[in-house]
C-alpha atoms as a PDB file:
ATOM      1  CA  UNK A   1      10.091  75.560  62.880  1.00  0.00           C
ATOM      2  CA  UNK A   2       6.472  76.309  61.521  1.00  0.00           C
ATOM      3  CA  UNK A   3       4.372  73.971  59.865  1.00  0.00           C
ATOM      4  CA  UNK A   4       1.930  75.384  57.536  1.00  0.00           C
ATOM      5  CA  UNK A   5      -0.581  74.656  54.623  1.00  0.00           C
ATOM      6  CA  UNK A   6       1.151  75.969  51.576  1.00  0.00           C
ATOM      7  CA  UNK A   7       0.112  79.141  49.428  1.00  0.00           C
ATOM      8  CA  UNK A   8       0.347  80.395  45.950  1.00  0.00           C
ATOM      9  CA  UNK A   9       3.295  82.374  46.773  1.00  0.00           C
ATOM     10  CA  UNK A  10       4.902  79.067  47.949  1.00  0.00           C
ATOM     11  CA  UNK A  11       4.710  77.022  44.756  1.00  0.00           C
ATOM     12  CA  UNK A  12       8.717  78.821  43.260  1.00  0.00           C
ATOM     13  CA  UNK A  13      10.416  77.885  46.550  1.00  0.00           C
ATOM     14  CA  UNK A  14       8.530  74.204  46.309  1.00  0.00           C
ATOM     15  CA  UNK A  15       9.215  73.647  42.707  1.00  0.00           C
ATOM     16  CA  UNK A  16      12.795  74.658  43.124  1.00  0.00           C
ATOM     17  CA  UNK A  17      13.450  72.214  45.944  1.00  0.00           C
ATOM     18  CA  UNK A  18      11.538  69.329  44.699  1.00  0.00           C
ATOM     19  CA  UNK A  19      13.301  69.797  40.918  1.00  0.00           C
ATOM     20  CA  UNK A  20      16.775  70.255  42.841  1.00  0.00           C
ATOM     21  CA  UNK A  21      16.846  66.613  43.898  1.00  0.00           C
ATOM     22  CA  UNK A  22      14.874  65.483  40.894  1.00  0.00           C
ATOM     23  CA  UNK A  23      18.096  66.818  39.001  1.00  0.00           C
ATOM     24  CA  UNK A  24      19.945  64.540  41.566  1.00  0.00           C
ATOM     25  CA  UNK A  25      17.827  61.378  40.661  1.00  0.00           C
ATOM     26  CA  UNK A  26      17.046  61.092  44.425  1.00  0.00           C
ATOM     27  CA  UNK A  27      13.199  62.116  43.560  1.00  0.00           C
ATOM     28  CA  UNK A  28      10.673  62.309  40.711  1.00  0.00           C
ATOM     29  CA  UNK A  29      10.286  66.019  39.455  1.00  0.00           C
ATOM     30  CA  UNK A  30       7.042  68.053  39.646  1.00  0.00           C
ATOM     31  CA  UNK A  31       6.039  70.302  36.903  1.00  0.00           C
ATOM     32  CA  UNK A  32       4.379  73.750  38.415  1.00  0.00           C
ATOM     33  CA  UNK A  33       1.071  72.652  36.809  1.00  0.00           C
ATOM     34  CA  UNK A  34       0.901  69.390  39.488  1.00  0.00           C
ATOM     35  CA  UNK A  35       1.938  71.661  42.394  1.00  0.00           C
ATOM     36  CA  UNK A  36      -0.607  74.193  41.960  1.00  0.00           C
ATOM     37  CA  UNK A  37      -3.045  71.176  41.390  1.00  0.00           C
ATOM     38  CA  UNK A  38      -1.965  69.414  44.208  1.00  0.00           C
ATOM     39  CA  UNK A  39      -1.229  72.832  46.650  1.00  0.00           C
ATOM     40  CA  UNK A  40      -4.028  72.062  48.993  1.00  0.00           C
ATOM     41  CA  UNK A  41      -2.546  68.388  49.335  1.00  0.00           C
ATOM     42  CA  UNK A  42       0.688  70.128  51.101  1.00  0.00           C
ATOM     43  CA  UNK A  43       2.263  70.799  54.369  1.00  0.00           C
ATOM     44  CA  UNK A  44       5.190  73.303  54.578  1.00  0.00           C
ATOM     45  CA  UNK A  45       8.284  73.894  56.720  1.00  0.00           C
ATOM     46  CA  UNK A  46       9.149  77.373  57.213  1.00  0.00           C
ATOM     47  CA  UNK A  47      12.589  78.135  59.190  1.00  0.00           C
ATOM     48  CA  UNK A  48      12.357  81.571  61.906  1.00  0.00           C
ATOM     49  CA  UNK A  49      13.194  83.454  58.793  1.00  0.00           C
ATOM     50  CA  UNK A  50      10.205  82.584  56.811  1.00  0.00           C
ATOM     51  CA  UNK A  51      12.413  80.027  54.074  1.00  0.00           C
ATOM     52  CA  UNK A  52      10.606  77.501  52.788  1.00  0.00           C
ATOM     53  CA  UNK A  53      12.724  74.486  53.469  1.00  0.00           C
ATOM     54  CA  UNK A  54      10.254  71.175  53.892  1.00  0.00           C
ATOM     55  CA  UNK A  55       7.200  69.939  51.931  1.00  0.00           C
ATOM     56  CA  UNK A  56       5.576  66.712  51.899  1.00  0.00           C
ATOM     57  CA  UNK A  57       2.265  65.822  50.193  1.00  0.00           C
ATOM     58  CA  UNK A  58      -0.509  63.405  50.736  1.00  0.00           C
ATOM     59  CA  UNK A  59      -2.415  62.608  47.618  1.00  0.00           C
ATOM     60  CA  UNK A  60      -5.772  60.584  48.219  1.00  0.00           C
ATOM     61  CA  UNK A  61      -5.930  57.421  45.834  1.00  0.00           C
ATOM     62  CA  UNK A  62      -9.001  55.769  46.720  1.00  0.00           C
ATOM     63  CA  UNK A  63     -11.322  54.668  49.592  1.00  0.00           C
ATOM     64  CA  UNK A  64      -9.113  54.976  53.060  1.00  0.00           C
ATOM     65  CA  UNK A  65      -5.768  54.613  50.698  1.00  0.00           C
ATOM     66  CA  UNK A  66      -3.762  57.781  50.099  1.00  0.00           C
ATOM     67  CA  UNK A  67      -0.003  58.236  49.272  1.00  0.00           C
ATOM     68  CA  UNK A  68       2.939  60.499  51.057  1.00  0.00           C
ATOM     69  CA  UNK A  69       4.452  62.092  48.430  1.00  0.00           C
ATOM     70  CA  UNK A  70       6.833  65.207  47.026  1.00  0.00           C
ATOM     71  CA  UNK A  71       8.635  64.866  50.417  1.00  0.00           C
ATOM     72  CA  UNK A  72      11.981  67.227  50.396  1.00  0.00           C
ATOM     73  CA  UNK A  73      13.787  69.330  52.782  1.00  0.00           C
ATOM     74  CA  UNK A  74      16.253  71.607  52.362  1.00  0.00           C
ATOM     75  CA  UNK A  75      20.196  69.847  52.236  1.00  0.00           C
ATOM     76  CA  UNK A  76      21.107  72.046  55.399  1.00  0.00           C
ATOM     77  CA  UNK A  77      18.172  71.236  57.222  1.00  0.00           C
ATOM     78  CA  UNK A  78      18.013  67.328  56.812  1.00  0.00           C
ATOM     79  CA  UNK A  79      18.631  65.237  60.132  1.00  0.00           C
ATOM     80  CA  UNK A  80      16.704  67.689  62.301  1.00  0.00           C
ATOM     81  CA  UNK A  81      13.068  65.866  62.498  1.00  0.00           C
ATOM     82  CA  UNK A  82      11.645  68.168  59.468  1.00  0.00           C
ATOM     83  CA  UNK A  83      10.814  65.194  57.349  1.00  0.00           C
ATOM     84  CA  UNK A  84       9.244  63.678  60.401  1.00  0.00           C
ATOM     85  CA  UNK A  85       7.218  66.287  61.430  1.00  0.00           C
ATOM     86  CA  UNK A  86       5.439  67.005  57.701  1.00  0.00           C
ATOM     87  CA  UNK A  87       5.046  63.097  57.547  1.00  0.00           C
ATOM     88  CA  UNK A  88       3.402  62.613  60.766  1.00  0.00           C
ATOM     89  CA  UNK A  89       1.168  65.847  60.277  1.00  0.00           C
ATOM     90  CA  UNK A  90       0.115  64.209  56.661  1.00  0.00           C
ATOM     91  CA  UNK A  91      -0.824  61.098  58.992  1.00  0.00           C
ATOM     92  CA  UNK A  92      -2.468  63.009  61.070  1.00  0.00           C
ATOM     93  CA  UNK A  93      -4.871  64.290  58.195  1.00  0.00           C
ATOM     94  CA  UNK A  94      -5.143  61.576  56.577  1.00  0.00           C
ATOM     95  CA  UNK A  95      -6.300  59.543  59.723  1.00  0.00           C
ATOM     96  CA  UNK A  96      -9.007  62.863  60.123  1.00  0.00           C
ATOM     97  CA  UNK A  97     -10.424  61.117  56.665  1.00  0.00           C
ATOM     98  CA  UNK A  98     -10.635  57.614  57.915  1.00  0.00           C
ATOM     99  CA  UNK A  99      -7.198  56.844  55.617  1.00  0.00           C
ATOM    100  CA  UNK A 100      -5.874  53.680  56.847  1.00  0.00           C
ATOM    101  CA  UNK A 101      -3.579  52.162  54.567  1.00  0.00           C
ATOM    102  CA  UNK A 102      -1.096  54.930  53.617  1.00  0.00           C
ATOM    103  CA  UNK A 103       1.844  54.220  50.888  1.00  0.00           C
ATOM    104  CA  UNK A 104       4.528  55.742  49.027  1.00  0.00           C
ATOM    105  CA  UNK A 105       6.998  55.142  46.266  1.00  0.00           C
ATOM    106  CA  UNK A 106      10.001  56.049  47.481  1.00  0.00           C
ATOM    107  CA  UNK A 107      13.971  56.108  46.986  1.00  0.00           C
ATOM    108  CA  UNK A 108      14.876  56.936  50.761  1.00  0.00           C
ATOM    109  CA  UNK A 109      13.560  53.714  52.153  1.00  0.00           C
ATOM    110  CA  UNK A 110      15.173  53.880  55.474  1.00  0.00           C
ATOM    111  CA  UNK A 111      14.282  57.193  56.054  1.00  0.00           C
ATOM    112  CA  UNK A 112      10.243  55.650  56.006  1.00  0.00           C
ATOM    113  CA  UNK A 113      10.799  52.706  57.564  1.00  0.00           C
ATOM    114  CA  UNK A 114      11.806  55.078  60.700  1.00  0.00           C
ATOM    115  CA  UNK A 115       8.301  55.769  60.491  1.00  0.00           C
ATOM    116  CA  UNK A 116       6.511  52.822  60.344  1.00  0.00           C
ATOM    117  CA  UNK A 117       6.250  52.178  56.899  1.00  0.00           C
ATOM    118  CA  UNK A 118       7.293  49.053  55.826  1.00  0.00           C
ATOM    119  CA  UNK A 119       8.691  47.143  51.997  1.00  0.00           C
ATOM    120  CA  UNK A 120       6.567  45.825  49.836  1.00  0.00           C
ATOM    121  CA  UNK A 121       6.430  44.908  46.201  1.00  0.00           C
ATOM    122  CA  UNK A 122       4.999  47.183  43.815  1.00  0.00           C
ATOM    123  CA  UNK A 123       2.963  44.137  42.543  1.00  0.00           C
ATOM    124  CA  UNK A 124       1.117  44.649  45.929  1.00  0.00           C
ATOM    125  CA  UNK A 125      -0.454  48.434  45.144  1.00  0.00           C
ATOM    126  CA  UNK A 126      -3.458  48.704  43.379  1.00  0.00           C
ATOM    127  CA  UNK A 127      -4.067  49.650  40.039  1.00  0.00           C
ATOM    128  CA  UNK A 128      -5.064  52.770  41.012  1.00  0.00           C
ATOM    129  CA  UNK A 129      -2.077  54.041  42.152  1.00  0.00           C
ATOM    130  CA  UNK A 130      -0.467  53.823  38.561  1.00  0.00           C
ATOM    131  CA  UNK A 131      -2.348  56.157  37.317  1.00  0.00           C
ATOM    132  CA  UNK A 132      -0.012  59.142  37.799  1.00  0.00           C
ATOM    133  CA  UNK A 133       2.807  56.658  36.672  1.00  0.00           C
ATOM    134  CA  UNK A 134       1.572  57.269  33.205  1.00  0.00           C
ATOM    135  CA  UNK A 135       3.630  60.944  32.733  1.00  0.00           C
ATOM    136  CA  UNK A 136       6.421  59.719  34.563  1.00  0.00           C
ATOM    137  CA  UNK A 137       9.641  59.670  32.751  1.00  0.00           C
ATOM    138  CA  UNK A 138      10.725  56.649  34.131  1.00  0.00           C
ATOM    139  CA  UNK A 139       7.482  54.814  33.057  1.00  0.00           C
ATOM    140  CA  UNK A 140       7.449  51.937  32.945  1.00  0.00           C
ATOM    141  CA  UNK A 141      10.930  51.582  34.869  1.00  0.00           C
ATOM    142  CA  UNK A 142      10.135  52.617  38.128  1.00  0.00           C
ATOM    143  CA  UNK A 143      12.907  51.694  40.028  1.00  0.00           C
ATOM    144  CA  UNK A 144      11.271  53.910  43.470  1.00  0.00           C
ATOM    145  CA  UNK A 145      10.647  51.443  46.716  1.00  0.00           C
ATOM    146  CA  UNK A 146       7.062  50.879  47.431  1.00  0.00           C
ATOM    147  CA  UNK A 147       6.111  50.779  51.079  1.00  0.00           C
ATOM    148  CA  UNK A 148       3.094  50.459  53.112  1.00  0.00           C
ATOM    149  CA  UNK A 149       1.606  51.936  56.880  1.00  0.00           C
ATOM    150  CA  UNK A 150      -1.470  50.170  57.617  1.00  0.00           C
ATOM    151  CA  UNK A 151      -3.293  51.844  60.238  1.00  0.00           C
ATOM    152  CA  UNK A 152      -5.843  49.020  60.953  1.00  0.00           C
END
């Protein structure tokens, strides 16, 4: 598996995964506009034949917070570390920042808490962090998980 900062030619393959398990409900959708925004926030997984099949995000909220989002990988390639590996590489840049309270909203709990991350109320994220809430179509009814990795 390769791991990889994604490219322009990237953003089809990561719009049509991420929008596959929005249709689902298991994830928030991403219009094309925030992925070419947010490209340079990205880490890809590419399989030996070049296929796309992982992408996580880490979006910078504030001073040493950030948030691991647009995590997805590819239905025949979960259960093989993939989701792992982007998270911990997003870690990994975020620490290179001085990040050291990382969240996420989140409807695979369990697959976080494997990672550290822990439940808390959404009551306990700052204001900030609602600010992309706002074009959400299930604002104000978020029913995602909030969790929190503090790296203190």
């Amino acid at each position: 598996m390769k791991y990889r900062k994604p490219t322009f030619a990237d953003i089809e393959d990561i719009y049509n995964l991420v929008n596959d398990y929005a249709g689902q409900g298991v994830m928030l959708p991403r219009s094309r506009n925030t992925l070419y925004e947010t490209l340079r926030d990205m880490v890809v997984a590419e399989d030996e034949d070049g296929r796309l099949v992982g992408v996580g995000g880490l979006h910078i909220i504030w001073d040493s917070l950030a948030e691991v989002r647009t995590m997805a990988v590819a239905p025949d390639y979960t259960r093989q570390g993939i989701g792992a590996a982007i998270v911990s590489r997003l870690l990994e840049e975020g620490r290179a920042l001085g990040v050291t309270k990382f969240i996420t909203l989140t409807y695979k709990p369990g697959f976080f808490q494997t990672l550290g991350f822990r439940t808390i109320t959404k009551d306990e994220l700052p204001h900030k962090v609602w600010k992309d809430c706002i074009e959400c179509p299930k604002f104000p009814n978020c029913d995602e998980i909030a969790m929190v990795k503090d790296e203190m």
